[in-house]
N, C-alpha and C. Protein backbone atom coordinates (compact mmCIF):
# COMPACT_ATOMS: atom_id res chain seq x y z
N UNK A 1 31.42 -31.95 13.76
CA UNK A 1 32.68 -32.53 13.37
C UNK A 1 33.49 -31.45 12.66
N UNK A 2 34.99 -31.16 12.84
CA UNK A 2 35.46 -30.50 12.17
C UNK A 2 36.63 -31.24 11.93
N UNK A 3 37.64 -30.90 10.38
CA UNK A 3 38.52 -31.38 10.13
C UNK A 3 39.44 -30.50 9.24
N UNK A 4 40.81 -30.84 9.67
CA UNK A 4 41.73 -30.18 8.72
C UNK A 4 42.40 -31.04 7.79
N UNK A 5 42.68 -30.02 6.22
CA UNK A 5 42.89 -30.90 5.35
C UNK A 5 43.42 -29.55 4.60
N UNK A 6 44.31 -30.27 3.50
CA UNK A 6 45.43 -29.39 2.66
C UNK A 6 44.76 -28.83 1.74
N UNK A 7 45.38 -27.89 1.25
CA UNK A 7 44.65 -26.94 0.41
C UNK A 7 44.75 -27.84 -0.95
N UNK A 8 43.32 -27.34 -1.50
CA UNK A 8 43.03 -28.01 -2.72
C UNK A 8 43.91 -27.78 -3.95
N UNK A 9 44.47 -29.19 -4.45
CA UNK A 9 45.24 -28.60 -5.78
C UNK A 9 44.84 -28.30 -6.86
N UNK A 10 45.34 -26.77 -7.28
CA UNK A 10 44.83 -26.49 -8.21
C UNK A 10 43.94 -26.70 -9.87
N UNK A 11 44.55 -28.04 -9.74
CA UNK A 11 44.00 -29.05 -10.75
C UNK A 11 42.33 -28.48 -10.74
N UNK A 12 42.27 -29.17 -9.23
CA UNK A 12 40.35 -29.44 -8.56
C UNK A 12 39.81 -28.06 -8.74
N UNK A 13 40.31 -26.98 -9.02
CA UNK A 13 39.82 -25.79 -9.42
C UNK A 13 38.49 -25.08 -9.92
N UNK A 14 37.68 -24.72 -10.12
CA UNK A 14 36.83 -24.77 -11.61
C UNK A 14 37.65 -24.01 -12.40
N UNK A 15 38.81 -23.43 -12.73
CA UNK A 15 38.78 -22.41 -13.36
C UNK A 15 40.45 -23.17 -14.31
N UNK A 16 40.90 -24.17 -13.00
CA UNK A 16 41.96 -25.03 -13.51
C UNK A 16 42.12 -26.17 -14.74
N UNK A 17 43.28 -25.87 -15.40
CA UNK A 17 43.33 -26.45 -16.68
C UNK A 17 44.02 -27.46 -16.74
N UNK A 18 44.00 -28.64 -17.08
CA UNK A 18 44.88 -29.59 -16.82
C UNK A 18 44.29 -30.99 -17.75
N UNK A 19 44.77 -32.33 -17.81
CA UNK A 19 44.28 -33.32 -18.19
C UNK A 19 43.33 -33.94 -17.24
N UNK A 20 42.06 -34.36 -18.29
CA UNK A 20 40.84 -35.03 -17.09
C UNK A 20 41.59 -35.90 -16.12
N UNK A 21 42.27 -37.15 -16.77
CA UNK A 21 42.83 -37.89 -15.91
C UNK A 21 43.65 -37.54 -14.83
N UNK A 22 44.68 -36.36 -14.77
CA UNK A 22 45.32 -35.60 -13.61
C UNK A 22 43.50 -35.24 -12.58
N UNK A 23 42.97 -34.67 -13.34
CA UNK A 23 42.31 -33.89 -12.53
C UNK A 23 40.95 -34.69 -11.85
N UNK A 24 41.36 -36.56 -11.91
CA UNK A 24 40.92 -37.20 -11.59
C UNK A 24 41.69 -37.98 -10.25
N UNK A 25 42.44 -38.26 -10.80
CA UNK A 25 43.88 -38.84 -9.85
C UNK A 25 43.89 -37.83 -8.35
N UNK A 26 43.84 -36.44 -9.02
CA UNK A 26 43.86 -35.62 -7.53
C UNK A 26 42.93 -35.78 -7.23
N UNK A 27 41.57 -35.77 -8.01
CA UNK A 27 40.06 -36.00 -6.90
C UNK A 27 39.99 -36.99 -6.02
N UNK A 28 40.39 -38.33 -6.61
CA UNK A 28 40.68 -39.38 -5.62
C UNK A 28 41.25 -39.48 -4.81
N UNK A 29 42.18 -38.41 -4.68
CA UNK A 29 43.05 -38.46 -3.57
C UNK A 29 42.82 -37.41 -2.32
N UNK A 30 42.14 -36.73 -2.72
CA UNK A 30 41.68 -35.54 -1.87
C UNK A 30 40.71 -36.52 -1.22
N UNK A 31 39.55 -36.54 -2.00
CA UNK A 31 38.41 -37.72 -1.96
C UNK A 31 39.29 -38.95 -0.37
N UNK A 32 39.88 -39.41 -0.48
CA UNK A 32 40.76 -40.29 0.68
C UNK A 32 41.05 -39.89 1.89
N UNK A 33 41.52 -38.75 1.64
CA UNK A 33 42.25 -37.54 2.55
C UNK A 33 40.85 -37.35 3.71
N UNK A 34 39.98 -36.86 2.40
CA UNK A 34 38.73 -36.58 3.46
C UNK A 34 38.08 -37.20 4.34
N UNK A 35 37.83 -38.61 3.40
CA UNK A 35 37.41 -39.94 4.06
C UNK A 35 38.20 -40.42 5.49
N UNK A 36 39.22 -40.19 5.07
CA UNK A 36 40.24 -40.66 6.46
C UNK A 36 40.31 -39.70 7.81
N UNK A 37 40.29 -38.61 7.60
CA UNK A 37 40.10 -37.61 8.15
C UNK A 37 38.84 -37.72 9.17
N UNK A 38 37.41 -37.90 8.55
CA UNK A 38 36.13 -37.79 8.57
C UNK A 38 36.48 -38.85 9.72
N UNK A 39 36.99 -40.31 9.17
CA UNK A 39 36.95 -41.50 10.07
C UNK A 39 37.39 -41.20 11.36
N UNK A 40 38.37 -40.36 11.19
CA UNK A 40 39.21 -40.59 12.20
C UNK A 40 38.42 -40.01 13.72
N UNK A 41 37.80 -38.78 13.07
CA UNK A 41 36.66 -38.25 13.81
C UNK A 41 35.83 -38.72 14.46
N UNK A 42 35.27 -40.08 13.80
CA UNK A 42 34.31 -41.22 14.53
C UNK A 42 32.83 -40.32 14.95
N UNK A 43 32.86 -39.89 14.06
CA UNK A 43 31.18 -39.16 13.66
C UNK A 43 30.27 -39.24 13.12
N UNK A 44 29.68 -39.92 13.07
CA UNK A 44 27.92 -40.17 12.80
C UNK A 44 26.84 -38.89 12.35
N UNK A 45 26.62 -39.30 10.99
CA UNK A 45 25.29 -38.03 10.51
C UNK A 45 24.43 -38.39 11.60
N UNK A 46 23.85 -37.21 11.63
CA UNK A 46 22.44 -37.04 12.62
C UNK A 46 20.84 -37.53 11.55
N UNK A 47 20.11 -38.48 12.38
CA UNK A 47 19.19 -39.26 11.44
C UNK A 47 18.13 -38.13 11.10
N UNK A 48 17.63 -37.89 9.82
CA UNK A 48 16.84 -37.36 8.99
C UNK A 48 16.98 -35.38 9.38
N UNK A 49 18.41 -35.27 9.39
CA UNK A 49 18.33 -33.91 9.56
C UNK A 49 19.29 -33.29 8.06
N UNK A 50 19.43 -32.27 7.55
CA UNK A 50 20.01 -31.53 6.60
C UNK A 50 21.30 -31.42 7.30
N UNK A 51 22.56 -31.32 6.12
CA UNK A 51 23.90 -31.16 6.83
C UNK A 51 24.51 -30.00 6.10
N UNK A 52 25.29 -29.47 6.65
CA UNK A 52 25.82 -28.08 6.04
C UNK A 52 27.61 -28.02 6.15
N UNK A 53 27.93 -27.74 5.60
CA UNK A 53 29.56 -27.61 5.56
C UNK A 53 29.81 -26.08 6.09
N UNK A 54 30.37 -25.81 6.41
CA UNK A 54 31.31 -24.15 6.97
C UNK A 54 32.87 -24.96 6.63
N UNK A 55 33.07 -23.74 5.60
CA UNK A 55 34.29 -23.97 5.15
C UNK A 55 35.45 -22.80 5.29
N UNK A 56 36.26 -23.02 5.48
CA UNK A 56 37.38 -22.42 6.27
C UNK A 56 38.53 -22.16 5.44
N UNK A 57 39.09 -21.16 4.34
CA UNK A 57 40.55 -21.91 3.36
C UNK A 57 41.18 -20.58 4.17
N UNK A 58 42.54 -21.28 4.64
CA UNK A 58 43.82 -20.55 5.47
C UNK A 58 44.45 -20.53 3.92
N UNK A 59 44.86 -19.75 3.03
CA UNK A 59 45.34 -19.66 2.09
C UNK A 59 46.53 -19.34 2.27
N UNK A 60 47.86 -19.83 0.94
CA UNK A 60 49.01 -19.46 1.44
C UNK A 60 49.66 -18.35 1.16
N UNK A 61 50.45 -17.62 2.01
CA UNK A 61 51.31 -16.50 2.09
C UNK A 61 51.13 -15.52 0.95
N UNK A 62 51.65 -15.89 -0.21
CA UNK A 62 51.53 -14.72 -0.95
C UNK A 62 50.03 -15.08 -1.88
N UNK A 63 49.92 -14.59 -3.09
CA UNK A 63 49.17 -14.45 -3.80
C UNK A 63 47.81 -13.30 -3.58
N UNK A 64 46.77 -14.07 -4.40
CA UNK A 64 45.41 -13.66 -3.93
C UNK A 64 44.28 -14.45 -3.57
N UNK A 65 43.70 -13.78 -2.80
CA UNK A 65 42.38 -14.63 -2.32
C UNK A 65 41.87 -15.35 -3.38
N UNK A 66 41.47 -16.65 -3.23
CA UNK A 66 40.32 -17.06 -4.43
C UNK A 66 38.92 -16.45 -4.52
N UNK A 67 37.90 -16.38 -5.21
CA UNK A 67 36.72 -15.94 -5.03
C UNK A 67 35.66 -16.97 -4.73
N UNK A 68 34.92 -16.54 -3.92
CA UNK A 68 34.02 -17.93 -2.96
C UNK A 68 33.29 -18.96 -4.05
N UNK A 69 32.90 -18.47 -4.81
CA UNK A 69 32.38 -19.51 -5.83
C UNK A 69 33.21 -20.61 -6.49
N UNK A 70 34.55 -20.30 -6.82
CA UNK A 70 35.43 -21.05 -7.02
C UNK A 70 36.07 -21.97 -5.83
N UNK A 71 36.18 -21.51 -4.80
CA UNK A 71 36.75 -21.83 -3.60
C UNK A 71 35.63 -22.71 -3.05
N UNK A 72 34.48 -22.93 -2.99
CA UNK A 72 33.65 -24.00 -3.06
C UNK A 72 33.41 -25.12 -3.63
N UNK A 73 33.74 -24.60 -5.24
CA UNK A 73 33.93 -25.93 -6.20
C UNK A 73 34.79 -26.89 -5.81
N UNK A 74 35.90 -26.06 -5.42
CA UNK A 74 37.14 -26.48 -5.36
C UNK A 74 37.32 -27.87 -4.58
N UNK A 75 36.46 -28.17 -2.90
CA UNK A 75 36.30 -28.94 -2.47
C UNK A 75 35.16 -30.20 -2.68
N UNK A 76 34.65 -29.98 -3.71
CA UNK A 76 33.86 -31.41 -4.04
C UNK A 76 34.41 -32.76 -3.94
N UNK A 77 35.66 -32.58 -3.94
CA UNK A 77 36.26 -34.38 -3.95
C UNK A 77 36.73 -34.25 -2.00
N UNK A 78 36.32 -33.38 -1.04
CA UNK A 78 36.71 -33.39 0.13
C UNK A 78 35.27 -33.51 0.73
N UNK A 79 34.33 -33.06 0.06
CA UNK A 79 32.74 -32.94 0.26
C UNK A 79 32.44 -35.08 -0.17
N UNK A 80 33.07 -35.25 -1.28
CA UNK A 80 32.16 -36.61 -1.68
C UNK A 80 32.79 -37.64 -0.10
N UNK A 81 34.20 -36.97 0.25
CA UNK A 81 35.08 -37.89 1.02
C UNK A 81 34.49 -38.28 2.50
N UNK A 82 33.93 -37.26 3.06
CA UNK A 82 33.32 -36.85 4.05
C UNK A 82 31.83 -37.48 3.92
N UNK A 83 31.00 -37.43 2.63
CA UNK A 83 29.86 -37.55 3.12
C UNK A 83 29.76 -39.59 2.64
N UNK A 84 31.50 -40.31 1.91
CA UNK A 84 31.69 -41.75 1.76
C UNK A 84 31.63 -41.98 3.37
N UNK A 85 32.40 -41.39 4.48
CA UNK A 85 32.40 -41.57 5.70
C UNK A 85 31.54 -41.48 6.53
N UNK A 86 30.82 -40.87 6.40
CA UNK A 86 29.44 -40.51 7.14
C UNK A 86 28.42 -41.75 6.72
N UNK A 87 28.98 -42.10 5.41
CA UNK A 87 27.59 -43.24 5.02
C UNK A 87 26.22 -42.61 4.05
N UNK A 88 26.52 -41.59 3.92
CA UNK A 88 25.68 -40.92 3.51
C UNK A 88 26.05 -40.52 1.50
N UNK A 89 24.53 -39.49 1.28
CA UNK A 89 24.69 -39.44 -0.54
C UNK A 89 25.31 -37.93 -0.01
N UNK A 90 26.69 -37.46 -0.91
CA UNK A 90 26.34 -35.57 -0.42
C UNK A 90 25.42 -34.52 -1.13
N UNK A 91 24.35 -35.22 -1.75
CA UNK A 91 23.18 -34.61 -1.79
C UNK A 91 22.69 -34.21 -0.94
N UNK A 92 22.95 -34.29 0.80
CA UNK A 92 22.02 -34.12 1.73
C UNK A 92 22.79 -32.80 2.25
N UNK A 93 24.30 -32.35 1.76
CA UNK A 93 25.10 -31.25 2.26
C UNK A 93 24.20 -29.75 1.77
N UNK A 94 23.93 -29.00 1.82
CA UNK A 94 23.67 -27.61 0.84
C UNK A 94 24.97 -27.02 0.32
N UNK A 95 24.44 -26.03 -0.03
CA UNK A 95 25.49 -24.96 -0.33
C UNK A 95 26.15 -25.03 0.79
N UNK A 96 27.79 -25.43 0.55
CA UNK A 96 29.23 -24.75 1.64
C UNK A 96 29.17 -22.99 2.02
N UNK A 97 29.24 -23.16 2.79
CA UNK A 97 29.54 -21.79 3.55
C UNK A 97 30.97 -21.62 3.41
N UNK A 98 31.75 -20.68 2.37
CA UNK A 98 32.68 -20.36 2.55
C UNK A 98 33.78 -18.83 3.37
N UNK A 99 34.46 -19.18 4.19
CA UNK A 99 35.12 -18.31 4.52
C UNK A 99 36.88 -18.36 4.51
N UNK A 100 37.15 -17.22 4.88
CA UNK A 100 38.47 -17.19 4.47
C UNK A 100 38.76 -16.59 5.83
N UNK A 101 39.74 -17.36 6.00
CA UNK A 101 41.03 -17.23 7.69
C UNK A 101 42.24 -16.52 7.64
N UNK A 102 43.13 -16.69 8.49
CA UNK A 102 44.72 -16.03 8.25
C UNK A 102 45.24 -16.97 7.33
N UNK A 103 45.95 -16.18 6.57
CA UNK A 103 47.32 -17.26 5.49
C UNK A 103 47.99 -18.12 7.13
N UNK A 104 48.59 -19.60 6.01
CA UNK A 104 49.32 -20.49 6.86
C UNK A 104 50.47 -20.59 5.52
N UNK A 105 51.48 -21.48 6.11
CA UNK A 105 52.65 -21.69 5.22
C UNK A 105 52.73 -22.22 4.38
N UNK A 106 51.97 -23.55 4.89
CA UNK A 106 51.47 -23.93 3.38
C UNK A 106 49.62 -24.16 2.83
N UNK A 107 48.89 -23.58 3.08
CA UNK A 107 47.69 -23.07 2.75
C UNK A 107 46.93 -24.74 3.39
N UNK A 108 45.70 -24.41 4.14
CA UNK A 108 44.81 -25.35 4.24
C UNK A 108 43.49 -24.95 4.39
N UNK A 109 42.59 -26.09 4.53
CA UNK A 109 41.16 -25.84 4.48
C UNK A 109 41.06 -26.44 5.99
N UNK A 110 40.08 -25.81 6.25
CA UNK A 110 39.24 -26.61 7.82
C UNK A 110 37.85 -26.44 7.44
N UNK A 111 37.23 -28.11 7.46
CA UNK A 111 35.48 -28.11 6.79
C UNK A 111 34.83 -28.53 8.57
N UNK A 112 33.87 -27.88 8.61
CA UNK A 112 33.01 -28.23 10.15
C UNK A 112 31.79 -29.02 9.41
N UNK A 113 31.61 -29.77 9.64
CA UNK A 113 30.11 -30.46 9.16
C UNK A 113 29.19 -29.86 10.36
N UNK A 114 27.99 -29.21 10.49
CA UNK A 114 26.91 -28.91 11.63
C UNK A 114 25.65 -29.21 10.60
N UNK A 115 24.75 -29.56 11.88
CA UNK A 115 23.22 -30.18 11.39
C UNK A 115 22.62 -28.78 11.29
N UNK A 116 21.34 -28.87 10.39
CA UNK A 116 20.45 -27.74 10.44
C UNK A 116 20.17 -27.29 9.19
C-alpha cells in the first residue's frame, strides 16, 4: 500500500515548540488524514507478518533538509492513522525507513506500508 499525504506540521516535530493542546489538535488531524487515506486504499494487513513503513518526505522548495531522526518522529500521528485503518496496534510497524525525494511546492510525505 502506498499513500500520499501533506507534509507534517511543524507543531508534530520533535524538536517543535508549541502548546500541548495545538500539538494535539494537529495530531488528530494528521491522525484522520492518514486513516482516510489508508481507507481509501482498501488494504488489509497481511495475517501474523511484521509491517514496515518506507517513508518518503518531498520537502518544500527552500530551506533545509530535516534530519532522519526527527523526520520519523514527525509522522507518528500518520503511523497511528494507518495502522487505526488497517485494524491493527502500530506496535507491529518497526523502525520507518526514512528517505528524502525531490522538493515539491508545497512539501509532502509518501508512506508505502510492505510486509517483512
Amino acid at each position: 500500500m502506498k499513500i500520499e499525504l501533506p507534509f507534517p506540521a511543524k507543531i508534530l516535530w520533535p524538536n517543535g515548540r508549541g502548546h500541548h493542546m495545538r500539538k494535539h489538535k494537529a495530531a488528530k488531524t494528521h491522525k484522520g488524514w492518514a486513516r482516510a487515506a489508508a481507507l481509501a486504499e482498501r488494504a488489509s494487513a497481511p495475517e501474523g507478518q511484521s509491517l514496515h513503513l518506507v517513508v518518503t518526505f518531498h520537502c518544500k522548495p527552500s530551506g533545509p533538509l530535516p534530519d532522519k531522526d526527527n523526520a520519523g518522529g514527525s509522522i507518528k500521528a500518520y503511523q497511528d492513522g494507518i495502522a487505526w485503518a488497517l485494524g491493527i496496534d502500530d506496535r507491529h510497524f518497526g523502525q520507518p525507513v526514512v528517505l528524502f525525494g525531490d522538493r515539491c511546492q508545497y512539501g509532502k510525505v509518501v508512506i508505502e506500508v510492505v510486509a517483512g
